[in-house]
N, C-alpha and C. Protein backbone atom coordinates (compact mmCIF):
# COMPACT_ATOMS: atom_id res chain seq x y z
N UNK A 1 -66.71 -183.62 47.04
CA UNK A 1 -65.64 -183.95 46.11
C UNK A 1 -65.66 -185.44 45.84
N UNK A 2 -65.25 -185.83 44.71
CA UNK A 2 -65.31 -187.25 44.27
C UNK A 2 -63.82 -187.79 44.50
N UNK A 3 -64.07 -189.06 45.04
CA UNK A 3 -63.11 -189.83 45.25
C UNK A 3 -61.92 -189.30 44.30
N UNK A 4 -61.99 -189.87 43.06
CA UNK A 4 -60.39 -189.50 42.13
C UNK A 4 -60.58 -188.43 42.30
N UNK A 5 -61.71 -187.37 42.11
CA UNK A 5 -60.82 -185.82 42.05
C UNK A 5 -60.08 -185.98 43.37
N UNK A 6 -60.20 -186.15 44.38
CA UNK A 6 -59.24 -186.49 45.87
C UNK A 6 -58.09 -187.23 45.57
N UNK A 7 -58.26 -187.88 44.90
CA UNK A 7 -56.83 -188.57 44.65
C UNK A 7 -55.86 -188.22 44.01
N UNK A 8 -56.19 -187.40 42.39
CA UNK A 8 -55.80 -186.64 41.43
C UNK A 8 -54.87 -185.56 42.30
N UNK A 9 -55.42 -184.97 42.85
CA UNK A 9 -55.04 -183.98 43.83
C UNK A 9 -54.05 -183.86 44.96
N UNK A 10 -53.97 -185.27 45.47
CA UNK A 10 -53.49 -185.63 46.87
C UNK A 10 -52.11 -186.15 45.16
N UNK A 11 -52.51 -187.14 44.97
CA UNK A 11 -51.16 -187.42 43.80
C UNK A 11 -50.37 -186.26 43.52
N UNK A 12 -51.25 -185.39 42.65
CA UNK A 12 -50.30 -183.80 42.25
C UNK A 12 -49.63 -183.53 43.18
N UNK A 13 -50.34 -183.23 44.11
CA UNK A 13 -49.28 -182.46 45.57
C UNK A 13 -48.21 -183.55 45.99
N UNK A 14 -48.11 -184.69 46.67
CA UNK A 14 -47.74 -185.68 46.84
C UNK A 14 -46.33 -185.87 45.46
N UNK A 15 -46.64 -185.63 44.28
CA UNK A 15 -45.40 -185.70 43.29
C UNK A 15 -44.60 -184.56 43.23
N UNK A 16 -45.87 -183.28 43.26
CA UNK A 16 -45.00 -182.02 43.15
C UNK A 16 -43.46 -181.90 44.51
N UNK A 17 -43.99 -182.56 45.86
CA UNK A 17 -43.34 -182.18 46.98
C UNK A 17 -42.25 -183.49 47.05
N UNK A 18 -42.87 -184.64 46.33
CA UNK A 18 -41.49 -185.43 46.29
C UNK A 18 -40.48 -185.48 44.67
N UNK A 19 -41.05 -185.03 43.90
CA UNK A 19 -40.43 -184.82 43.04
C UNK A 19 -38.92 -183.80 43.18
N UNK A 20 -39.33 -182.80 43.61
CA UNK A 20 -37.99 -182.40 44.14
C UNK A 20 -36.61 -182.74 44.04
N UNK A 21 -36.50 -183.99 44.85
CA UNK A 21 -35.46 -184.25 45.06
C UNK A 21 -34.55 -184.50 43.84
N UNK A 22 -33.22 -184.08 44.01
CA UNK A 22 -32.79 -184.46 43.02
C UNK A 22 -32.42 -185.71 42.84
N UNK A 23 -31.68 -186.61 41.63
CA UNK A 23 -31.05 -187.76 42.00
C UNK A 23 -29.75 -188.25 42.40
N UNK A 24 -29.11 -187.39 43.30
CA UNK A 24 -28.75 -187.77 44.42
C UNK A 24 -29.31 -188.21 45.54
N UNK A 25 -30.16 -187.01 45.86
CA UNK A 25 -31.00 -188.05 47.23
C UNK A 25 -31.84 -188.88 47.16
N UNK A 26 -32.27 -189.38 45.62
CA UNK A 26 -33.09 -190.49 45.29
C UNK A 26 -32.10 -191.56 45.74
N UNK A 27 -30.68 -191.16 45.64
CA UNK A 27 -29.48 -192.90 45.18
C UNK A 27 -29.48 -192.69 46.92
N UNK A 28 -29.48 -191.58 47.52
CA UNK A 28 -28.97 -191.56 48.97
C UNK A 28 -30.32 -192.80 49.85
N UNK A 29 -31.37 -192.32 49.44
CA UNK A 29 -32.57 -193.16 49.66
C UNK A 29 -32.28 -194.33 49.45
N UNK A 30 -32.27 -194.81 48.86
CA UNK A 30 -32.07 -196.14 48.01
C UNK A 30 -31.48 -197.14 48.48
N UNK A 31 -32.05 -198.32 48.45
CA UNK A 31 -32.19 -199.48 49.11
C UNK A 31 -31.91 -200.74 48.86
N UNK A 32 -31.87 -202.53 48.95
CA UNK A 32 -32.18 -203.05 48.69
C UNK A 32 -33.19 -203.52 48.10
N UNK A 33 -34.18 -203.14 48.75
CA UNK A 33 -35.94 -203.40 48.22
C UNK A 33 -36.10 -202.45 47.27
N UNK A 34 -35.69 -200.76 47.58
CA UNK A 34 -35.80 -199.80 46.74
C UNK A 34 -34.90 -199.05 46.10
N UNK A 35 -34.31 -199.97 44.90
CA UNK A 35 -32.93 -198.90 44.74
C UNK A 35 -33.63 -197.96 43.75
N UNK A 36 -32.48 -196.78 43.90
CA UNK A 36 -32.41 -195.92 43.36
C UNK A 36 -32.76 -195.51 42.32
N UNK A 37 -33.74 -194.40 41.60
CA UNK A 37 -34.46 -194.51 40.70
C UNK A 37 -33.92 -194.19 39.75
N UNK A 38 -34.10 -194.76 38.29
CA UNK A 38 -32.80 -194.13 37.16
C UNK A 38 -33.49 -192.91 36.37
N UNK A 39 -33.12 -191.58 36.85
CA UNK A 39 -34.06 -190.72 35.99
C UNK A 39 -33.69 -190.74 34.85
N UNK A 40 -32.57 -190.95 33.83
CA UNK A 40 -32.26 -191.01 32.60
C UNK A 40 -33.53 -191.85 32.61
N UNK A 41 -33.26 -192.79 32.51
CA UNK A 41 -34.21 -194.18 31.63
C UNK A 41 -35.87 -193.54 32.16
N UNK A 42 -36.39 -193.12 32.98
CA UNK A 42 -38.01 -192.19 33.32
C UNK A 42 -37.80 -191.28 32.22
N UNK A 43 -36.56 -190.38 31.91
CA UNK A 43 -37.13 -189.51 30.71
C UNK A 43 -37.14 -189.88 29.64
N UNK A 44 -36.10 -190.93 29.40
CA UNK A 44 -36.57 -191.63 28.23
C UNK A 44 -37.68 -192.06 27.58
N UNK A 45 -38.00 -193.11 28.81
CA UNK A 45 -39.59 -193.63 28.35
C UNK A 45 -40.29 -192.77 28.13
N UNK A 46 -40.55 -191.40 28.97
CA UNK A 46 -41.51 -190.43 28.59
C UNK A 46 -41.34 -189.73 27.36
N UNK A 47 -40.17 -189.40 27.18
CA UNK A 47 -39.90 -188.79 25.81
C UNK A 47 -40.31 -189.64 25.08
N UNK A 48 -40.05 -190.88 24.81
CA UNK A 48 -40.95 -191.75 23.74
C UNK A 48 -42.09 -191.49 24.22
N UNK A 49 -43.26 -191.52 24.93
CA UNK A 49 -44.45 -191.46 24.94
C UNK A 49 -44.70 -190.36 24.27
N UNK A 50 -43.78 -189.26 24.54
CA UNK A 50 -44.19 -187.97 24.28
C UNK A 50 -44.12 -188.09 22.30
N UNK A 51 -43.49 -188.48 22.10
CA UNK A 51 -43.30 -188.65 20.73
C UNK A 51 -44.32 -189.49 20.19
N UNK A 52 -44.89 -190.52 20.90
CA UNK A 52 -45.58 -191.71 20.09
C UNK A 52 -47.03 -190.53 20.18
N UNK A 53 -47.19 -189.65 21.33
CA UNK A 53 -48.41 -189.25 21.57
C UNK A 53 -48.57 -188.37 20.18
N UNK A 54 -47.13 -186.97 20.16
CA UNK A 54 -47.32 -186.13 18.57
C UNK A 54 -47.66 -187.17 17.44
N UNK A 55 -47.19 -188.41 17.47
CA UNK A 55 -47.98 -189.11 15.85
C UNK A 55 -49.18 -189.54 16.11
N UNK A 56 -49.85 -190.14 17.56
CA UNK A 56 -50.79 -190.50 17.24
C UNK A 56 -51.80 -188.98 17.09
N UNK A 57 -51.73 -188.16 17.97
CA UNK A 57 -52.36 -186.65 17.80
C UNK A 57 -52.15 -186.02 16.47
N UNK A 58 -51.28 -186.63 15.45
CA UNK A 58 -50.93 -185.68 14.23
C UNK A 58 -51.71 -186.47 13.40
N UNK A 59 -51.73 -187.71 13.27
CA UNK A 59 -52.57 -188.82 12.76
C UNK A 59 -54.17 -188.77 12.97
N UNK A 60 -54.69 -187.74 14.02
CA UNK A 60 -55.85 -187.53 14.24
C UNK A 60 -56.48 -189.16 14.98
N UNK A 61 -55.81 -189.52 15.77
CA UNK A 61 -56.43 -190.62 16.50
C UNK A 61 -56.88 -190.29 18.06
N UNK A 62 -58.12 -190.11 18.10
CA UNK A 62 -58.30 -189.80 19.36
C UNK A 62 -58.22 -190.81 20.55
N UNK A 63 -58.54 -192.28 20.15
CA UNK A 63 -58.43 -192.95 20.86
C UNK A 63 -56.85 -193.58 21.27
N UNK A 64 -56.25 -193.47 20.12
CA UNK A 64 -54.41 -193.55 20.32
C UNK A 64 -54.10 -192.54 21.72
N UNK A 65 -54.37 -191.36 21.01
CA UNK A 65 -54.28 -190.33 22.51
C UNK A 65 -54.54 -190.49 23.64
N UNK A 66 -56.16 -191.20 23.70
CA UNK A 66 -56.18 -191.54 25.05
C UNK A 66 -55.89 -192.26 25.82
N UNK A 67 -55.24 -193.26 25.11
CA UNK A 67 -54.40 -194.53 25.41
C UNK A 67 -53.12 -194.03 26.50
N UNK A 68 -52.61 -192.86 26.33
CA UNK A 68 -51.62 -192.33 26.80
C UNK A 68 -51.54 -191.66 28.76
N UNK A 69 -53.21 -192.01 28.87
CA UNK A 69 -53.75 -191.31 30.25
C UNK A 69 -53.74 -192.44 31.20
N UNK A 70 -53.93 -192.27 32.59
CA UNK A 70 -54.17 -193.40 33.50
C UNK A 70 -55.84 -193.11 33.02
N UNK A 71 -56.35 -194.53 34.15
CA UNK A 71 -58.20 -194.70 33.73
C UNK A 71 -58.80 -193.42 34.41
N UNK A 72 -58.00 -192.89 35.17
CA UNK A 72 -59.06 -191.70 35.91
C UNK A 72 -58.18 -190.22 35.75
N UNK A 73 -57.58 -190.47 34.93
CA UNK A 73 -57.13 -189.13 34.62
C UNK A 73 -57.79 -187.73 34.23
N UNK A 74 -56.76 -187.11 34.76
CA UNK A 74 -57.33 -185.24 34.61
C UNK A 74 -57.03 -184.84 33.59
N UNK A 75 -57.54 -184.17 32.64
CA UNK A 75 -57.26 -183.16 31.59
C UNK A 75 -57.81 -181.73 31.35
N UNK A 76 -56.93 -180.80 31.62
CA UNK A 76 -57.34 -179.18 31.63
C UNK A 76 -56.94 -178.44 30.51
N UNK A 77 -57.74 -178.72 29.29
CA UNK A 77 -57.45 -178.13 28.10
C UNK A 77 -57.92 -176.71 28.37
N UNK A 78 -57.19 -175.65 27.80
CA UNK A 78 -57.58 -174.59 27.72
C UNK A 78 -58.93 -173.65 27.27
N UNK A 79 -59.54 -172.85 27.52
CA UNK A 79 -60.86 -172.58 27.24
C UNK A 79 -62.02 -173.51 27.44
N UNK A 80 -61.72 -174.73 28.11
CA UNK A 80 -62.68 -175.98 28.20
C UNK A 80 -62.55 -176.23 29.33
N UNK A 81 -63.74 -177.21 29.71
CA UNK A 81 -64.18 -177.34 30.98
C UNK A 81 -62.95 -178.64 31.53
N UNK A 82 -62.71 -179.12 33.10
CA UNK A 82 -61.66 -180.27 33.52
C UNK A 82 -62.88 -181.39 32.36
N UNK A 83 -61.72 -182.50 31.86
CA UNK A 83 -62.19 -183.65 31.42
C UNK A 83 -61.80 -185.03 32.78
N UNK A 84 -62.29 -185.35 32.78
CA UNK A 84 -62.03 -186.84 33.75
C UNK A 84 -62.29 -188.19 33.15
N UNK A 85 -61.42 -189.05 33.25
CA UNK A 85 -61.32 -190.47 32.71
C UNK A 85 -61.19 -190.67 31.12
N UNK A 86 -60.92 -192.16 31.52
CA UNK A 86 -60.61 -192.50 30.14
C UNK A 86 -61.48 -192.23 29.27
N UNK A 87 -63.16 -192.47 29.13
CA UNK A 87 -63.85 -192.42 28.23
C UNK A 87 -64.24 -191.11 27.60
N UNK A 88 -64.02 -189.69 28.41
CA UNK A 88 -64.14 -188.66 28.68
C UNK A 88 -63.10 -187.92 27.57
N UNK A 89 -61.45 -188.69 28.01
CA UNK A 89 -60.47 -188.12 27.36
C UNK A 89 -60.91 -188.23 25.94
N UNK A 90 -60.85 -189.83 25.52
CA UNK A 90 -61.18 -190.31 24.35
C UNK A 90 -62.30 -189.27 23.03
N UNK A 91 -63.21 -189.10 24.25
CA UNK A 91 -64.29 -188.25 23.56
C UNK A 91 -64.06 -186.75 23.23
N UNK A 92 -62.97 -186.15 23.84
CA UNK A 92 -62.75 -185.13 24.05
C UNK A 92 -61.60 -184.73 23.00
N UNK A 93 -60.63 -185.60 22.85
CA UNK A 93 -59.84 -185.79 21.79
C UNK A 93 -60.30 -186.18 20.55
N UNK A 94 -60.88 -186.84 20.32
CA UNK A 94 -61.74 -187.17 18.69
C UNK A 94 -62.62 -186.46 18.45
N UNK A 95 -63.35 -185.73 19.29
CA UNK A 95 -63.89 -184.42 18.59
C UNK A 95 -63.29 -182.95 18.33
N UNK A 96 -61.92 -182.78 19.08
CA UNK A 96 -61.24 -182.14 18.83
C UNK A 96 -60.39 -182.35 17.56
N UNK A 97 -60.01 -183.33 17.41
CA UNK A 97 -59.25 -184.05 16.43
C UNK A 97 -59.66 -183.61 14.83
N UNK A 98 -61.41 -184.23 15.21
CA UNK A 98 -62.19 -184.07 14.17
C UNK A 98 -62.18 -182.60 13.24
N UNK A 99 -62.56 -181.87 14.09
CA UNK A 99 -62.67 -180.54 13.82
C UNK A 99 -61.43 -179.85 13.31
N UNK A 100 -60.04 -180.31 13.48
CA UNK A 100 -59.40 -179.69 12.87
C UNK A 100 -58.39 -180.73 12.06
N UNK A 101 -58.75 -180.91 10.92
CA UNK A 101 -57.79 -181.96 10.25
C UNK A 101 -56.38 -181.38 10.00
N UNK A 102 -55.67 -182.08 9.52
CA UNK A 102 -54.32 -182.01 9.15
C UNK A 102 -53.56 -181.25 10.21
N UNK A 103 -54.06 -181.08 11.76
CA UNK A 103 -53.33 -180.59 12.34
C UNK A 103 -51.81 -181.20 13.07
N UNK A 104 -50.85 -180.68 13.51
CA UNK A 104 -49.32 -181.25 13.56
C UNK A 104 -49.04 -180.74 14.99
N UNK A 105 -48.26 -181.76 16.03
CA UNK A 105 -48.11 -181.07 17.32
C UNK A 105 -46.53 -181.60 17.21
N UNK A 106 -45.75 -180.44 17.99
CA UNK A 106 -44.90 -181.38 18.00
C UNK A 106 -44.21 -180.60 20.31
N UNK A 107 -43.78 -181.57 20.28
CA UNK A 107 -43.82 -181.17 22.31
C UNK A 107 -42.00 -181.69 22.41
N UNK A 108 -41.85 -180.86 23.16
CA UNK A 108 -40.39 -180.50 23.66
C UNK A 108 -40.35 -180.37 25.13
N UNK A 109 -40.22 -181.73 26.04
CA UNK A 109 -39.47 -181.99 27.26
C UNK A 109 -38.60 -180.69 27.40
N UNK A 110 -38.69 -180.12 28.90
CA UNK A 110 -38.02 -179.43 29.18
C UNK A 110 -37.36 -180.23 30.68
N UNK A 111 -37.95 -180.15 31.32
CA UNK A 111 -37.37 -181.03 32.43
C UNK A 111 -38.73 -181.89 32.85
N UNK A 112 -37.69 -183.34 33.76
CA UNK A 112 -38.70 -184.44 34.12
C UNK A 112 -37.99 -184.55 35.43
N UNK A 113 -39.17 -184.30 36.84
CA UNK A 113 -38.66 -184.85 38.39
C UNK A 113 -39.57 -186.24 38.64
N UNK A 114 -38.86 -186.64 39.28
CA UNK A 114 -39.01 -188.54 39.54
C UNK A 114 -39.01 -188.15 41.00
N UNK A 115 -40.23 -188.71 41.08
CA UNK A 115 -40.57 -188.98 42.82
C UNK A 115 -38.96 -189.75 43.42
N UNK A 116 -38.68 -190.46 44.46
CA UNK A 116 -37.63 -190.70 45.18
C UNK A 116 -38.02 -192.67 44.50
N UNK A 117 -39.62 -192.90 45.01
CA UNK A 117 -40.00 -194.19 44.79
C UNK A 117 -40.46 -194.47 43.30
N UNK A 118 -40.22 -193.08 41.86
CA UNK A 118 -40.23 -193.84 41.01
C UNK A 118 -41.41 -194.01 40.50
N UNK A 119 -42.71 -193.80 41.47
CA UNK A 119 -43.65 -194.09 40.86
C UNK A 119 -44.55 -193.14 40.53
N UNK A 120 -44.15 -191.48 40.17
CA UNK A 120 -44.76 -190.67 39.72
C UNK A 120 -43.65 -189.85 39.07
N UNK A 121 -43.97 -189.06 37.96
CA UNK A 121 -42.66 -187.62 37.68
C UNK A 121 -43.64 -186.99 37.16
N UNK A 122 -43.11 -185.75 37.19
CA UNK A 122 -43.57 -184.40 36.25
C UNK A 122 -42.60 -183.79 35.46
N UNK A 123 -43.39 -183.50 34.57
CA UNK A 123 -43.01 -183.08 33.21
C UNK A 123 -43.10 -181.59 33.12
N UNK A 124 -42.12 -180.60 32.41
CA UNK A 124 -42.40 -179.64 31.82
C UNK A 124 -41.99 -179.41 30.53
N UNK A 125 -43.21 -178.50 29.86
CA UNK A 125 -42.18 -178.11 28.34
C UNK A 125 -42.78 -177.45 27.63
N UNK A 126 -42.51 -177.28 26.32
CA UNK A 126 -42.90 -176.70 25.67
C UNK A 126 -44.08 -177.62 24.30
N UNK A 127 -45.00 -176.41 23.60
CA UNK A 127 -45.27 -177.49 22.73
C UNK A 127 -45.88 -175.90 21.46
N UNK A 128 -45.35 -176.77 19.99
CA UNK A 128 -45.72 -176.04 18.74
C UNK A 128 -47.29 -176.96 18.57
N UNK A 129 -48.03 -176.28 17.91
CA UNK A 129 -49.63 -176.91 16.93
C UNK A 129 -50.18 -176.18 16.09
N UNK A 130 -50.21 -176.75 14.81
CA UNK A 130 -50.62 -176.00 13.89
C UNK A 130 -51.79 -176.42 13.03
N UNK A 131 -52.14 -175.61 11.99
CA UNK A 131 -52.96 -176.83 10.70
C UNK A 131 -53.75 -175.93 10.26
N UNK A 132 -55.29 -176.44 9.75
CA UNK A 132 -55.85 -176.06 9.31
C UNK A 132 -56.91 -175.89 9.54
N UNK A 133 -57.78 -175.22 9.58
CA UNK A 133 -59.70 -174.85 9.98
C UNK A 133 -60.08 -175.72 8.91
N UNK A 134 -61.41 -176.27 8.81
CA UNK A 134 -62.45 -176.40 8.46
C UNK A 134 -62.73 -176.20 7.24
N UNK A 135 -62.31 -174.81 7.09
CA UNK A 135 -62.75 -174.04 6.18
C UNK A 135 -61.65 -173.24 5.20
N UNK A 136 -60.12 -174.19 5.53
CA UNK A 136 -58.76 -173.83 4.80
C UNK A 136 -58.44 -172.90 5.09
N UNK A 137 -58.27 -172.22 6.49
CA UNK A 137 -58.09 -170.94 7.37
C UNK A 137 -56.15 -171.51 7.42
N UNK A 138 -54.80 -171.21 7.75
CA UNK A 138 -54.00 -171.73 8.47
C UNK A 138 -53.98 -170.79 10.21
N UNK A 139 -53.84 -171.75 10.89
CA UNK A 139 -53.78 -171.21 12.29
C UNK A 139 -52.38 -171.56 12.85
N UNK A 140 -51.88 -171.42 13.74
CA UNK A 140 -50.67 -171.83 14.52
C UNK A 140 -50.83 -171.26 16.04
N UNK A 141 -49.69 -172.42 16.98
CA UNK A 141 -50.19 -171.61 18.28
C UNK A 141 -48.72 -172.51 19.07
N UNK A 142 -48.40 -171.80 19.86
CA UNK A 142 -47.23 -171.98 20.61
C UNK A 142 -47.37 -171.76 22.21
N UNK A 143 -47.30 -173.28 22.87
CA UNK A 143 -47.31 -172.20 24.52
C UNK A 143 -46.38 -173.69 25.52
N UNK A 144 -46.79 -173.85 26.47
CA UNK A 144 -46.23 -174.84 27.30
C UNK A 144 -47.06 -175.38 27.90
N UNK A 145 -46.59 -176.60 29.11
CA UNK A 145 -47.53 -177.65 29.56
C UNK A 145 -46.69 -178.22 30.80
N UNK A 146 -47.98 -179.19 31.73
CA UNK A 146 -47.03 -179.53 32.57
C UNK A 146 -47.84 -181.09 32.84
N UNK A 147 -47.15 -181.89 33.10
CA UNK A 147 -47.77 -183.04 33.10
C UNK A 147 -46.92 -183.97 34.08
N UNK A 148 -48.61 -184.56 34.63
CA UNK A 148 -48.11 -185.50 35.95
C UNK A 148 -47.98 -186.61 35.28
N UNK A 149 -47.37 -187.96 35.45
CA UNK A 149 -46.83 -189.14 35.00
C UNK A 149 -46.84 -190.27 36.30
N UNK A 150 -47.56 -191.00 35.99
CA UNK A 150 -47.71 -192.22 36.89
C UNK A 150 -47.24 -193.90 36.14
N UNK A 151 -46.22 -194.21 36.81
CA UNK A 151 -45.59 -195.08 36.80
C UNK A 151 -46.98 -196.67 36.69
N UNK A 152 -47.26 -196.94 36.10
CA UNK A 152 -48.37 -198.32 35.95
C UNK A 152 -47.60 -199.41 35.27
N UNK A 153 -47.29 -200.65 36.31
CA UNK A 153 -47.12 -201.66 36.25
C UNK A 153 -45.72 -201.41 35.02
N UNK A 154 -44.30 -200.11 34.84
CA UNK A 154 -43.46 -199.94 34.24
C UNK A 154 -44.17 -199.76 32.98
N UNK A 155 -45.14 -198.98 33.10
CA UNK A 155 -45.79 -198.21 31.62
C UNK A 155 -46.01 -196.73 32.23
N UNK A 156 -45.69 -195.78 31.75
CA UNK A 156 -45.39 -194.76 32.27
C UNK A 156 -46.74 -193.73 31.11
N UNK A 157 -47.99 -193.52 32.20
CA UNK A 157 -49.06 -193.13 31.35
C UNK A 157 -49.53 -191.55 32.30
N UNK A 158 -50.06 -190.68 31.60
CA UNK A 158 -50.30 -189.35 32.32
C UNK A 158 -51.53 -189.72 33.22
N UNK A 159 -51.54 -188.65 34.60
CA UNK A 159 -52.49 -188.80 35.24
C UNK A 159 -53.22 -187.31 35.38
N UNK A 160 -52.20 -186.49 35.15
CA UNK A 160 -52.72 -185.30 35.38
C UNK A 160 -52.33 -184.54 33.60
N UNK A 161 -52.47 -183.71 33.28
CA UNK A 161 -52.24 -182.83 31.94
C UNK A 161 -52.93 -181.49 31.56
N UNK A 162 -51.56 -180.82 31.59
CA UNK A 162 -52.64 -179.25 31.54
C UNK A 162 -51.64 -178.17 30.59
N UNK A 163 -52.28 -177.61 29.90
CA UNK A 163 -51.58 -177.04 28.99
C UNK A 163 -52.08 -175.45 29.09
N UNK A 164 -51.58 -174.33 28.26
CA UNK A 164 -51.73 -173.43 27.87
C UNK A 164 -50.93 -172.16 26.61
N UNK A 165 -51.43 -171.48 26.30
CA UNK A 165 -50.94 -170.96 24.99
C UNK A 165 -50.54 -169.62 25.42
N UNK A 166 -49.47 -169.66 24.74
CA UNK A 166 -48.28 -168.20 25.03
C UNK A 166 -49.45 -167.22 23.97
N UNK A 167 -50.04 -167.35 23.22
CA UNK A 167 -50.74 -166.28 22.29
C UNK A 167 -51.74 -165.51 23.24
N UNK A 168 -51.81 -164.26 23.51
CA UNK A 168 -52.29 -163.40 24.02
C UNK A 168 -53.94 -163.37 23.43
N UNK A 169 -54.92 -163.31 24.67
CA UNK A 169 -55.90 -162.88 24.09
C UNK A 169 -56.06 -161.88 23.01
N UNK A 170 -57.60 -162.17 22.50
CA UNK A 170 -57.77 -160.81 21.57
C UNK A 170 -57.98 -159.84 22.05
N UNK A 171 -57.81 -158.39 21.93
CA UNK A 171 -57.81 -157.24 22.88
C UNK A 171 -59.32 -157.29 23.13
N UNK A 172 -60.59 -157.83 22.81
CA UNK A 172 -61.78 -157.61 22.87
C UNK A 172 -62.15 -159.08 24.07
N UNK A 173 -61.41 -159.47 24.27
CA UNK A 173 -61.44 -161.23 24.77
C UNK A 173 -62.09 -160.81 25.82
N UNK A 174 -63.48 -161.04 26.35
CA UNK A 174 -64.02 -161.43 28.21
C UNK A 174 -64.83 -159.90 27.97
N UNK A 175 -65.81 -159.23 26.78
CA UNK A 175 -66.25 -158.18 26.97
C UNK A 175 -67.49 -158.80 27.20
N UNK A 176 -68.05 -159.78 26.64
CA UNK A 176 -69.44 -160.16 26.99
C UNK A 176 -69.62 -160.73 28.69
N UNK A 177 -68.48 -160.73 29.07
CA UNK A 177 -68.77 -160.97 30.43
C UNK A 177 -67.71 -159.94 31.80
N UNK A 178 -68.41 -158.62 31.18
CA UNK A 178 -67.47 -158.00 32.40
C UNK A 178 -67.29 -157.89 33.55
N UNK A 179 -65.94 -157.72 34.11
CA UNK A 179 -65.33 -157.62 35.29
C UNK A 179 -64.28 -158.73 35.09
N UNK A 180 -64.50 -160.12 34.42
CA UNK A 180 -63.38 -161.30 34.38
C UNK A 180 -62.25 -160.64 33.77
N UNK A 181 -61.92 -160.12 32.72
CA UNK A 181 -61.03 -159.51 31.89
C UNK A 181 -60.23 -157.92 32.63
N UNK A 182 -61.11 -157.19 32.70
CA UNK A 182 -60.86 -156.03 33.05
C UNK A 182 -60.16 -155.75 34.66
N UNK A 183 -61.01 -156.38 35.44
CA UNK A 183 -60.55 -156.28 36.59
C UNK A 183 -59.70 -157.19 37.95
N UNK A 184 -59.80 -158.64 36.55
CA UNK A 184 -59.15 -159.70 37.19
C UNK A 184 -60.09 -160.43 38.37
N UNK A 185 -61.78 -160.05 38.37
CA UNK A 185 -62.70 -160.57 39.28
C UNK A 185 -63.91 -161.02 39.12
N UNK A 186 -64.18 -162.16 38.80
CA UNK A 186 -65.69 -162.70 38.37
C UNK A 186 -66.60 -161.53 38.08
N UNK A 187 -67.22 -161.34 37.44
CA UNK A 187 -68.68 -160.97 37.82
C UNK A 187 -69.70 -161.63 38.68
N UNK A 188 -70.07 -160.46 39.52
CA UNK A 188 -71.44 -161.06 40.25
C UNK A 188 -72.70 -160.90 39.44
């Protein structure tokens, strides 16, 4: 295993298990050195990110997008392989971008937990995307997401990001490779 994937990992778990708390026992924590973390003002900022991210993603800027990740960040787009790091994201988003012009996202915060120290939260929510093929097809697609958030130097940029789509396979989806579909078990 590679260093950040170890870290990526140890972070996720590490936010998922302190995130928890609510903010009460963040203020109960809370210190001189470490006061109390303000989750209003964490969802704020993120909700603006989350917003600056739908224009730069609707704008078709891949590199705007990736602006939005830490440098060694995870990304688990659906049907695609994990992406890692910045240069990775970048590339991964502008060719996605590319391929489908005039497309529109728009993402809906559902809830945000703030570590106790502030310096990680997770995100859940929802998200609409729509537009157009290539070839003047209209598509649309609706599902949710969950996203880790790392606190950098009071810039609040994703470290982890993983999404998926409420639209049901096609009833034919996983026949060229049976047993994944049908039986819920790799093929050997």
């Amino acid at each position: 295993m590679s260093g950040a994937w170890k870290r990526n990992l140890f972070v996720a778990a590490a936010t998922f298990g302190l995130a928890c708390q609510t903010q009460d026992q963040a203020s109960e924590q809370g210190s001189a050195t470490d006061p109390a973390v303000d989750e209003a003002a964490v969802r704020e900022a993120i909700e603006a990110n989350d917003a600056a991210f739908e224009a730069a993603f609707t704008a078709g800027n891949g590199a705007a997008v990736a602006g939005f990740y830490t440098p060694d960040a995870v990304v688990m787009i659906p049907n695609g392989p994990r992406v890692d790091g910045s240069a990775a994201i970048e590339e991964t988003f502008t060719g996605m971008l590319e391929g489908f012009p005039g497309v529109a996202l728009d993402l809906t915060t559902r809830d945000v937990h703030v570590a106790a120290a502030g310096d990680y939260a997770y995100t859940t929510g929802s998200y609409t995307l729509g537009g157009t093929t290539p070839d003047g097809a209209e598509w649309n697609d609706a599902g949710k997401y969950v996203a880790v958030w790392q606190n950098l130097d009071g810039t609040w940029k994703m470290a982890v990001d993983i999404w998926n789509s409420d639209t049901p396979l096609p009833e034919n989806a996983g026949a060229a490779d049976p047993g994944t579909i049908e039986s819920g078990e790799p093929a050997e």
